[in-house]
C-alpha atoms as a PDB file:
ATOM      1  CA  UNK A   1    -209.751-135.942  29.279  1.00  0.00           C
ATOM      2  CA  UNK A   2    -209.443-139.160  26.577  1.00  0.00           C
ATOM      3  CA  UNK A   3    -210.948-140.644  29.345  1.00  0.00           C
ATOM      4  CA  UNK A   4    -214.054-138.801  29.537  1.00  0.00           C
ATOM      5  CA  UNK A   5    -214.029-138.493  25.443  1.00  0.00           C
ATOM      6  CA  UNK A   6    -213.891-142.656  25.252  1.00  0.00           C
ATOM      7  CA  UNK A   7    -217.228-142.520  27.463  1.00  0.00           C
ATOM      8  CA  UNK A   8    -218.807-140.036  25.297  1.00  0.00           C
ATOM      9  CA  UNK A   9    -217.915-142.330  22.329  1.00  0.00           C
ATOM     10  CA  UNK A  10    -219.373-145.506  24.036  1.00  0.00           C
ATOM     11  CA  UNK A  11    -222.501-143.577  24.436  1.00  0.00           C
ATOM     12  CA  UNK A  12    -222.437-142.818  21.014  1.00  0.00           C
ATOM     13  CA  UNK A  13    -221.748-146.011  20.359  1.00  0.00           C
ATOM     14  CA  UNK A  14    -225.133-147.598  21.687  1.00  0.00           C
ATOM     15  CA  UNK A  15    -227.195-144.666  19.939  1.00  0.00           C
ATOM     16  CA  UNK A  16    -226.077-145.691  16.979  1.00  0.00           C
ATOM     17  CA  UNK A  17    -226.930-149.733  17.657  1.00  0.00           C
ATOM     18  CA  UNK A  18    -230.360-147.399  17.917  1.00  0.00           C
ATOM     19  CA  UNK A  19    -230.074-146.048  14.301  1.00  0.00           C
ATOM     20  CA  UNK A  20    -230.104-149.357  12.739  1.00  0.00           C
ATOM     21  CA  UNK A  21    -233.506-149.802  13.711  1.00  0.00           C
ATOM     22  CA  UNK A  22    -236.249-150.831  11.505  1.00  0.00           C
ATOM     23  CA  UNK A  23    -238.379-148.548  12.997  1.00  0.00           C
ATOM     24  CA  UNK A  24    -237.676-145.749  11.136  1.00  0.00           C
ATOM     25  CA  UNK A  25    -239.038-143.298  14.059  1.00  0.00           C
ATOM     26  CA  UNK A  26    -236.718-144.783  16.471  1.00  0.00           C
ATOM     27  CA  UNK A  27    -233.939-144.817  14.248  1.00  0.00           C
ATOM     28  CA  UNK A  28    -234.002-140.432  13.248  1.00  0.00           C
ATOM     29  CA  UNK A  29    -234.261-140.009  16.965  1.00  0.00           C
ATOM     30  CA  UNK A  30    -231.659-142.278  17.872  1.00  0.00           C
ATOM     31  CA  UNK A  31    -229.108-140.565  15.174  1.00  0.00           C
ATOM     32  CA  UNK A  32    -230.077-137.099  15.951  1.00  0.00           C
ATOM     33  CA  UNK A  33    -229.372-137.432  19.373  1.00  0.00           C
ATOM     34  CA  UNK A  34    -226.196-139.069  18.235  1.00  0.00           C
ATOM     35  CA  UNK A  35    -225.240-135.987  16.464  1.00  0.00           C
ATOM     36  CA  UNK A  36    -225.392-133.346  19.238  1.00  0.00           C
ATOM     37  CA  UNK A  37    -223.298-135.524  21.579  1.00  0.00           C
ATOM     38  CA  UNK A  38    -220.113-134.458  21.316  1.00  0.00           C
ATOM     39  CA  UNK A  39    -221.264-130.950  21.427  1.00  0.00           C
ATOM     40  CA  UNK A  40    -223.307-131.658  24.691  1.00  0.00           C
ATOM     41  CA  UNK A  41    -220.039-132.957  25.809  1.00  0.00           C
ATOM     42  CA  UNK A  42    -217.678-130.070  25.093  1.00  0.00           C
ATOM     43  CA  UNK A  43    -220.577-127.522  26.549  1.00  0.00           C
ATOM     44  CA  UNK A  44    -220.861-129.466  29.768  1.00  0.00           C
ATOM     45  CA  UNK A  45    -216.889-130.169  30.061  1.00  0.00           C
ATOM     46  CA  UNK A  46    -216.489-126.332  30.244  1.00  0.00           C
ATOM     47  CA  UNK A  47    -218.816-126.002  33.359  1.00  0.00           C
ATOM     48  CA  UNK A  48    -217.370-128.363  34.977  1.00  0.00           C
ATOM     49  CA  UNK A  49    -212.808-128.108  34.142  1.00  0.00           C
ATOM     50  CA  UNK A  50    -210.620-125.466  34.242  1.00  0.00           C
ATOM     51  CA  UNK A  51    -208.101-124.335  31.592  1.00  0.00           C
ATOM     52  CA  UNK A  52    -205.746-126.475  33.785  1.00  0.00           C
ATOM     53  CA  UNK A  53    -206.978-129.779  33.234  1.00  0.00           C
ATOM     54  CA  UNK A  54    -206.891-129.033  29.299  1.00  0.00           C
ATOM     55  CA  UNK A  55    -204.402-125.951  28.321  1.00  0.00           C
ATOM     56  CA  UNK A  56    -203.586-124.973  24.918  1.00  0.00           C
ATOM     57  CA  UNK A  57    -200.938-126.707  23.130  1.00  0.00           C
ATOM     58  CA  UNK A  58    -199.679-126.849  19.828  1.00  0.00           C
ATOM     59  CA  UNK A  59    -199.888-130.231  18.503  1.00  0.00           C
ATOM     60  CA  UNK A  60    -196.786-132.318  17.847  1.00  0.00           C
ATOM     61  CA  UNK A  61    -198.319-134.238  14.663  1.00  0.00           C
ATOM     62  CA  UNK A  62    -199.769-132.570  11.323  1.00  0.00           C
ATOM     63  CA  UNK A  63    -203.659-133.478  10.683  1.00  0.00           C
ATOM     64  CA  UNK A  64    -203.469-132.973   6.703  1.00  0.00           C
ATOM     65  CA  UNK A  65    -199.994-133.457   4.769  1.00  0.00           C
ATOM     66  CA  UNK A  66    -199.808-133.066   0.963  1.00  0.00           C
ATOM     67  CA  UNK A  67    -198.036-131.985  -2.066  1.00  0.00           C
ATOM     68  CA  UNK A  68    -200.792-130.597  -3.767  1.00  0.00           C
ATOM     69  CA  UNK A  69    -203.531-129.499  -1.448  1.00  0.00           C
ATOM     70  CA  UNK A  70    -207.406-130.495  -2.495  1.00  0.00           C
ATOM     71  CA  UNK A  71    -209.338-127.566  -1.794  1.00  0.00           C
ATOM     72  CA  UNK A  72    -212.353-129.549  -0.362  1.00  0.00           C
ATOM     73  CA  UNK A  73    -209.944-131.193   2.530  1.00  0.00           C
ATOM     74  CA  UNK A  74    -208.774-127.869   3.119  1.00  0.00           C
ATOM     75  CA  UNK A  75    -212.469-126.896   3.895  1.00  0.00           C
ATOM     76  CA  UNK A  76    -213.395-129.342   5.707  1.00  0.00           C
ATOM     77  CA  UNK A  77    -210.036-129.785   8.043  1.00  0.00           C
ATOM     78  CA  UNK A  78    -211.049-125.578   8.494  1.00  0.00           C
ATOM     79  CA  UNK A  79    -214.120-126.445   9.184  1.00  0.00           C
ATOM     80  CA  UNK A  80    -213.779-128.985  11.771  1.00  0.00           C
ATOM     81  CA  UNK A  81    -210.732-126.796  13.629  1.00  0.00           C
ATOM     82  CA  UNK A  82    -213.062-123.849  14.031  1.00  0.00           C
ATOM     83  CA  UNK A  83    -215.786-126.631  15.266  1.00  0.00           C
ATOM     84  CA  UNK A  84    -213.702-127.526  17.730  1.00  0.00           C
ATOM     85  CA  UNK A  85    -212.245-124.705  18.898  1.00  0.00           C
ATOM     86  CA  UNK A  86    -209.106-125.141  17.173  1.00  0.00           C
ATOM     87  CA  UNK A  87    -206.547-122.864  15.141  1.00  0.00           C
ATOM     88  CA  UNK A  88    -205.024-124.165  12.430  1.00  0.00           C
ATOM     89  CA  UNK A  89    -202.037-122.974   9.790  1.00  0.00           C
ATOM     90  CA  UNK A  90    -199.924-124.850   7.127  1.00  0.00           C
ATOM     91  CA  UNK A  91    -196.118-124.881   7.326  1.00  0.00           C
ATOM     92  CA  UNK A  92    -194.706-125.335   3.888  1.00  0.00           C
ATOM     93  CA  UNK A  93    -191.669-127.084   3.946  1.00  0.00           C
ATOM     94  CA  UNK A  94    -189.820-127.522   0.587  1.00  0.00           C
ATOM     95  CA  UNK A  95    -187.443-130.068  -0.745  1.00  0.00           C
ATOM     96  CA  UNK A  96    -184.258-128.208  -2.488  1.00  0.00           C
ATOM     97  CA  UNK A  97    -183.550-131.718  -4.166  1.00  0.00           C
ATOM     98  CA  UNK A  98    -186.967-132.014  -5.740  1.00  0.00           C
ATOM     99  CA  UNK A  99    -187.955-128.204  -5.541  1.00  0.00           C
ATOM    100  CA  UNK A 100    -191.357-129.718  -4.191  1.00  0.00           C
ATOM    101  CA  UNK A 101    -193.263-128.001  -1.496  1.00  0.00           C
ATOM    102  CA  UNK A 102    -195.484-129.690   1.072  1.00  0.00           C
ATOM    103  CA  UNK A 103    -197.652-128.835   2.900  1.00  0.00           C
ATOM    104  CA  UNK A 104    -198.665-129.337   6.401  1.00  0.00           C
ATOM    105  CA  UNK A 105    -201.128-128.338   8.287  1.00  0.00           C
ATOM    106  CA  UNK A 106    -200.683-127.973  12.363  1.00  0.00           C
ATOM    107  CA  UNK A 107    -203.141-127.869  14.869  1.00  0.00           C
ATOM    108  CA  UNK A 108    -203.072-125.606  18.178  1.00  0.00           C
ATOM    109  CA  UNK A 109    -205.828-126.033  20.923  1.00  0.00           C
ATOM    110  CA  UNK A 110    -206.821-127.667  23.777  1.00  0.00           C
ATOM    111  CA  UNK A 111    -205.783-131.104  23.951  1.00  0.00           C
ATOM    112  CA  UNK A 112    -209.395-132.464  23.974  1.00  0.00           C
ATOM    113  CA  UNK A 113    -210.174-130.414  20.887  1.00  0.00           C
ATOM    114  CA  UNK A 114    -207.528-131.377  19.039  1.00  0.00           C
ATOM    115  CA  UNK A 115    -208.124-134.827  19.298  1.00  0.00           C
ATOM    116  CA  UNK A 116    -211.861-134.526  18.039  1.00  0.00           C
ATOM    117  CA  UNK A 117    -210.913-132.410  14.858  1.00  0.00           C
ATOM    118  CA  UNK A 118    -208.426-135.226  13.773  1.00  0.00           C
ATOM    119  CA  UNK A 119    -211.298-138.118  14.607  1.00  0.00           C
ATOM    120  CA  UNK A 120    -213.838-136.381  12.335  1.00  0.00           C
ATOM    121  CA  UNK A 121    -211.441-135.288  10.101  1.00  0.00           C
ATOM    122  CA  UNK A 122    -209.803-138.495   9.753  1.00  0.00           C
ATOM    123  CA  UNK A 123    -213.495-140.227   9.365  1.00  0.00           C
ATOM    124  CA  UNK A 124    -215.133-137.744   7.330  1.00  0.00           C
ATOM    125  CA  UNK A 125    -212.543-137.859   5.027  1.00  0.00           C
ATOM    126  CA  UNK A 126    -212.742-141.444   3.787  1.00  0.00           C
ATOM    127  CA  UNK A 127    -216.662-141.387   4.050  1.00  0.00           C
ATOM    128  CA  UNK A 128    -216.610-138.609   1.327  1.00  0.00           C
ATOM    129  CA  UNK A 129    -214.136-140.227  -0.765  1.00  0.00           C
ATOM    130  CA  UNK A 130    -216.372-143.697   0.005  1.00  0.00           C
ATOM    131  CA  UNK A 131    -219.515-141.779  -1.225  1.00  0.00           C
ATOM    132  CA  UNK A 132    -218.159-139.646  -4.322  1.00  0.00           C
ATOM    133  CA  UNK A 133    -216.610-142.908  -5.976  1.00  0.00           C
ATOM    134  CA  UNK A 134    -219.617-144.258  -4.847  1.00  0.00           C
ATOM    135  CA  UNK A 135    -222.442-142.069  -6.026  1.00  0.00           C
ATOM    136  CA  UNK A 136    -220.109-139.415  -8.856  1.00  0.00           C
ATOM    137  CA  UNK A 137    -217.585-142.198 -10.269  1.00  0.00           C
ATOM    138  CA  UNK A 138    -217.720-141.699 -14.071  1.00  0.00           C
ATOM    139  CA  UNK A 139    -218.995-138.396 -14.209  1.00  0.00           C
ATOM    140  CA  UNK A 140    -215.521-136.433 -14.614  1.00  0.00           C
ATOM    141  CA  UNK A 141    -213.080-134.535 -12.017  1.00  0.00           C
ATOM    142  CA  UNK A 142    -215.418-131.352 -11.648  1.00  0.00           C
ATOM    143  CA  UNK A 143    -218.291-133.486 -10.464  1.00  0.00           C
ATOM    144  CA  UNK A 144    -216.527-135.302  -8.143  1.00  0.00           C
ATOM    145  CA  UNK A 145    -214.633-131.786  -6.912  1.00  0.00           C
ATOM    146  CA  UNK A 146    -218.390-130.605  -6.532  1.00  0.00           C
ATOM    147  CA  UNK A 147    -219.854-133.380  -4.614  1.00  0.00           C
ATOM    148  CA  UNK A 148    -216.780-133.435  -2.590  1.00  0.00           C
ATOM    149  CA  UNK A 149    -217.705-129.937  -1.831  1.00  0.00           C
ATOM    150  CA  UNK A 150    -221.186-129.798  -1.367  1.00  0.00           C
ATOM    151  CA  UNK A 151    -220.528-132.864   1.170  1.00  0.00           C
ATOM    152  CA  UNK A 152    -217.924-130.698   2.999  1.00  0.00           C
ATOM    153  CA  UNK A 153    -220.807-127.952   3.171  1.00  0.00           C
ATOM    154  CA  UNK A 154    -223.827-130.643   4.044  1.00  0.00           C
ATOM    155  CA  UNK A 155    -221.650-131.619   6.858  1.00  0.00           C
ATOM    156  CA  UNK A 156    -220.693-127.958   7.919  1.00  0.00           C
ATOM    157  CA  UNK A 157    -224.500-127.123   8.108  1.00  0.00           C
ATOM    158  CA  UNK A 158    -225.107-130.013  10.067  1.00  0.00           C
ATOM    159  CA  UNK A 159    -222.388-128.930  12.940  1.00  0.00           C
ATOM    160  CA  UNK A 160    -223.387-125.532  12.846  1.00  0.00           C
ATOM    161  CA  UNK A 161    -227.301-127.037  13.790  1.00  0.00           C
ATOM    162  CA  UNK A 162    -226.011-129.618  15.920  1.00  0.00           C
ATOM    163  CA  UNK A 163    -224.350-126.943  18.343  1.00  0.00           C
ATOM    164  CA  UNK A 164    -227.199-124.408  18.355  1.00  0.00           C
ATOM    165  CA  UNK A 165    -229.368-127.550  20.071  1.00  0.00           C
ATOM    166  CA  UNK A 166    -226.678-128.005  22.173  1.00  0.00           C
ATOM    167  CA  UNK A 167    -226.564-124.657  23.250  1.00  0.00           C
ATOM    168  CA  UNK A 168    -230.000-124.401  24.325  1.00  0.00           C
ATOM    169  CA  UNK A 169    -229.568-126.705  27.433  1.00  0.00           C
ATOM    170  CA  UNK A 170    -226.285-125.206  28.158  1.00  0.00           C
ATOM    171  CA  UNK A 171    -225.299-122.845  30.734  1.00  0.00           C
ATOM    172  CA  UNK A 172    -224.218-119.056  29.185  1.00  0.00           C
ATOM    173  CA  UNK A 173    -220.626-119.658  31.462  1.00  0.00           C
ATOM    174  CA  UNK A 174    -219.808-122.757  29.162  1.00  0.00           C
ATOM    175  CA  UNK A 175    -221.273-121.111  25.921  1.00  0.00           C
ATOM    176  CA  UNK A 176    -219.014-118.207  26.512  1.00  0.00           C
ATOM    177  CA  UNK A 177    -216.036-120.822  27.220  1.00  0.00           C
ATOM    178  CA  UNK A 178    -216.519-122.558  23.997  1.00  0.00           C
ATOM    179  CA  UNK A 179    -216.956-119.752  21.795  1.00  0.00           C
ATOM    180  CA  UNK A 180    -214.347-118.070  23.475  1.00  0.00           C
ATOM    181  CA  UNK A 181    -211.629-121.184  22.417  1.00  0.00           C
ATOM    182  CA  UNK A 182    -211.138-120.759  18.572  1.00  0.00           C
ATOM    183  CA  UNK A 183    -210.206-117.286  19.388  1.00  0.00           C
ATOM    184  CA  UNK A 184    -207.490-118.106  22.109  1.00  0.00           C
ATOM    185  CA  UNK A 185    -206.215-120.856  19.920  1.00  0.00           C
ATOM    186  CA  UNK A 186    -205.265-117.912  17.430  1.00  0.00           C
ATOM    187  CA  UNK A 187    -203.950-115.625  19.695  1.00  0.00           C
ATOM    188  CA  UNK A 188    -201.297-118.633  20.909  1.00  0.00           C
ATOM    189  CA  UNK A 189    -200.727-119.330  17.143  1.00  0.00           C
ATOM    190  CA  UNK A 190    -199.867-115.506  16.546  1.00  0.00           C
ATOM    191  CA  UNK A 191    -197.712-115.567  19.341  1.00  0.00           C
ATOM    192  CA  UNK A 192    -196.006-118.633  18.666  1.00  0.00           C
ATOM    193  CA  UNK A 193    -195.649-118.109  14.749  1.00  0.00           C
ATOM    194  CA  UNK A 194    -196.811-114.102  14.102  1.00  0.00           C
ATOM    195  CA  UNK A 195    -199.347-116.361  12.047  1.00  0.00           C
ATOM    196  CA  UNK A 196    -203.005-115.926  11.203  1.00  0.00           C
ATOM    197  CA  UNK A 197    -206.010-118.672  10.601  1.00  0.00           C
ATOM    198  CA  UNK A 198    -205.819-120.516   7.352  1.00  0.00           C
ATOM    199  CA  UNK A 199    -208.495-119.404   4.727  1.00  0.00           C
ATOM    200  CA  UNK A 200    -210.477-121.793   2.615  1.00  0.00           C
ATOM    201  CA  UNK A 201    -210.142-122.046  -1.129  1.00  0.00           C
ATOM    202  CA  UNK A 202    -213.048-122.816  -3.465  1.00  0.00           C
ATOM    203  CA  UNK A 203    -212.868-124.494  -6.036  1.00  0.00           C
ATOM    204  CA  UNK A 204    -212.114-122.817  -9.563  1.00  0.00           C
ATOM    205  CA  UNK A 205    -215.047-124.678 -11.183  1.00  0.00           C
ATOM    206  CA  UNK A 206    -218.708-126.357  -9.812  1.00  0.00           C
ATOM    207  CA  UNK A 207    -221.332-128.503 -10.951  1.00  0.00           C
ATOM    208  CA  UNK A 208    -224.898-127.417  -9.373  1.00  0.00           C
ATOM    209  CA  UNK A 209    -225.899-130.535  -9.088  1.00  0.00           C
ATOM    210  CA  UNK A 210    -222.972-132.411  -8.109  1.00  0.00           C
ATOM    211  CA  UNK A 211    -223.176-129.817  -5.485  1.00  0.00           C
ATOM    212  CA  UNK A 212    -226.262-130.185  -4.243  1.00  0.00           C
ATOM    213  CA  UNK A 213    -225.983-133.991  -4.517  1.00  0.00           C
ATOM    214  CA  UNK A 214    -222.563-134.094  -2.014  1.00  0.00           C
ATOM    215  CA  UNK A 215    -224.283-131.272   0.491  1.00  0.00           C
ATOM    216  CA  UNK A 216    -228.104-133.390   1.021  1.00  0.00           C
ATOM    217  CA  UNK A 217    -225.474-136.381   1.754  1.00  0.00           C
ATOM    218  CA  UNK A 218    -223.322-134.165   3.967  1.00  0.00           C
ATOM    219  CA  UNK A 219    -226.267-132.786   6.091  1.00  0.00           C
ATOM    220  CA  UNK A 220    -227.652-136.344   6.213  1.00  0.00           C
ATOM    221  CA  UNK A 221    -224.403-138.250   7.506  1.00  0.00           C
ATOM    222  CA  UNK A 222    -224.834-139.795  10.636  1.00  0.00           C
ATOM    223  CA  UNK A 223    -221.642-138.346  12.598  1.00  0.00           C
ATOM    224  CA  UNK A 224    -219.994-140.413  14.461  1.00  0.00           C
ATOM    225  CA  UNK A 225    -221.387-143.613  12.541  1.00  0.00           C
ATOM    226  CA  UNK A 226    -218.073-144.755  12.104  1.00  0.00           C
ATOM    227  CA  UNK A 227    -217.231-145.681  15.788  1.00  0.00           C
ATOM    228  CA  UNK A 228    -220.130-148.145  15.573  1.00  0.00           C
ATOM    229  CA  UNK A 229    -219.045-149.692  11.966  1.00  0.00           C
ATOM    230  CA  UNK A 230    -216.045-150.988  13.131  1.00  0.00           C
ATOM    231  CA  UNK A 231    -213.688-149.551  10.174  1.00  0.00           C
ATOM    232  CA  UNK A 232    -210.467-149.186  12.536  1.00  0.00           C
ATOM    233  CA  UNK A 233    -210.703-145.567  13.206  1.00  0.00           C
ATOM    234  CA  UNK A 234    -209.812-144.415  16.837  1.00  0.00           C
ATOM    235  CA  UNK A 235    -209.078-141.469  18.238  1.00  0.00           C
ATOM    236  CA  UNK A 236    -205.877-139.787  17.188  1.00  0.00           C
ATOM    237  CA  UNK A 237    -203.975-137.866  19.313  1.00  0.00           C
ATOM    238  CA  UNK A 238    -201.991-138.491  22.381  1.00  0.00           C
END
């Protein structure tokens, strides 16, 4: 399976040599295609493998540790595990020494799945932090929280649109396989752990326009950009 997802990446890879066009045209088409790869991907996979070549697990790592958890990571690493198909809950483990708590956050899905939430969450991460010291740096810790969360909600939109045009060239077998996967992700993570999906927090206080300024930047991110930009990112996972 990291196989097949390295070939979907080099594919992405030479779309996105596309997207630097000059010809502006060229270059939207190029990136939109870009976009609803990975979800072309998945949707064909399912057709084609059976729950054999890619069971559930529970991943051995943690995707997002932290002593005090920023509400828009906790969004978007949601976000991205109910993308993909994932389930995902935080194990708090304190420190009696300190009295600190921190918190981790575990993935369970199939392998495949996990390894794309912790790409794009590991990528989209450091592009919103590049952007909001970028474009809110100055403007005070609400503004930034906003951005940070109208990015998170940009990029959610985007996913959400990316799949439905995946879905129309898909067959309804491998629709019902994918949607099915978030859902058996939870029931092995309530039978593992008696545990239920993490919810998202918002945060306590927004700026409109911060807001709106993250989430046009969010829906306008070229996913996936990062595998051609050469920043060091690879696939994590195992």
């Amino acid at each position: 399976m990291t196989t097949k997802i390295s070939g979907i990446i080099d594919k992405v890879q030479k779309l996105l040599a596309l997207s630097q066009s000059s010809n502006a045209n060229e270059a939207a088409v190029a990136a939109s295609v870009a976009n609803k790869l990975i979800d072309q991907y998945r949707l064909s996979e399912a057709d084609l493998s059976s729950e054999e070549d890619d069971p559930l697990i529970e991943d051995d790592g943690f995707i997002y540790v932290t002593g005090r958890i920023v509400p828009w990571k906790r969004y978007l690493v949601t976000n991205l595990a109910c993308h993909y198909g994932c389930a995902i809950f935080n194990r708090i483990i304190g420190n009696s020494k300190t009295n600190r708590k921190i918190s981790n956050y575990k993935l369970i899905g199939r392998k495949s799945d996990i390894q794309l939430t912790r790409y794009m969450f590991s990528w989209l991460s450091m592009e919103c932090i590049r952007l909001s010291e970028k474009e809110a740096y100055g403007k005070g810790r609400v503004f930034v929280a906003s951005y940070c969360q109208g990015f998170v909600t940009g990029v959610k939109q985007q996913l959400s649109h990316s799949r439905n045009e995946a879905k129309q060239n898909a067959t309804s077998a491998s629709i019902i396989k994918i949607d099915a996967r978030e859902q058996e992700a939870n029931q092995l993570m309530n039978k593992l752990h008696n545990l239920t999906n993490v919810k998202n927090l918002s945060a306590s206080k927004m700026d409109p326009r911060a807001f709106d300024a993250g989430m046009n930047r969010g829906k306008n991110i070229h996913l996936g950009s990062a595998i051609s930009e050469g920043r060091g990112i690879k696939m994590l996972g195992h």
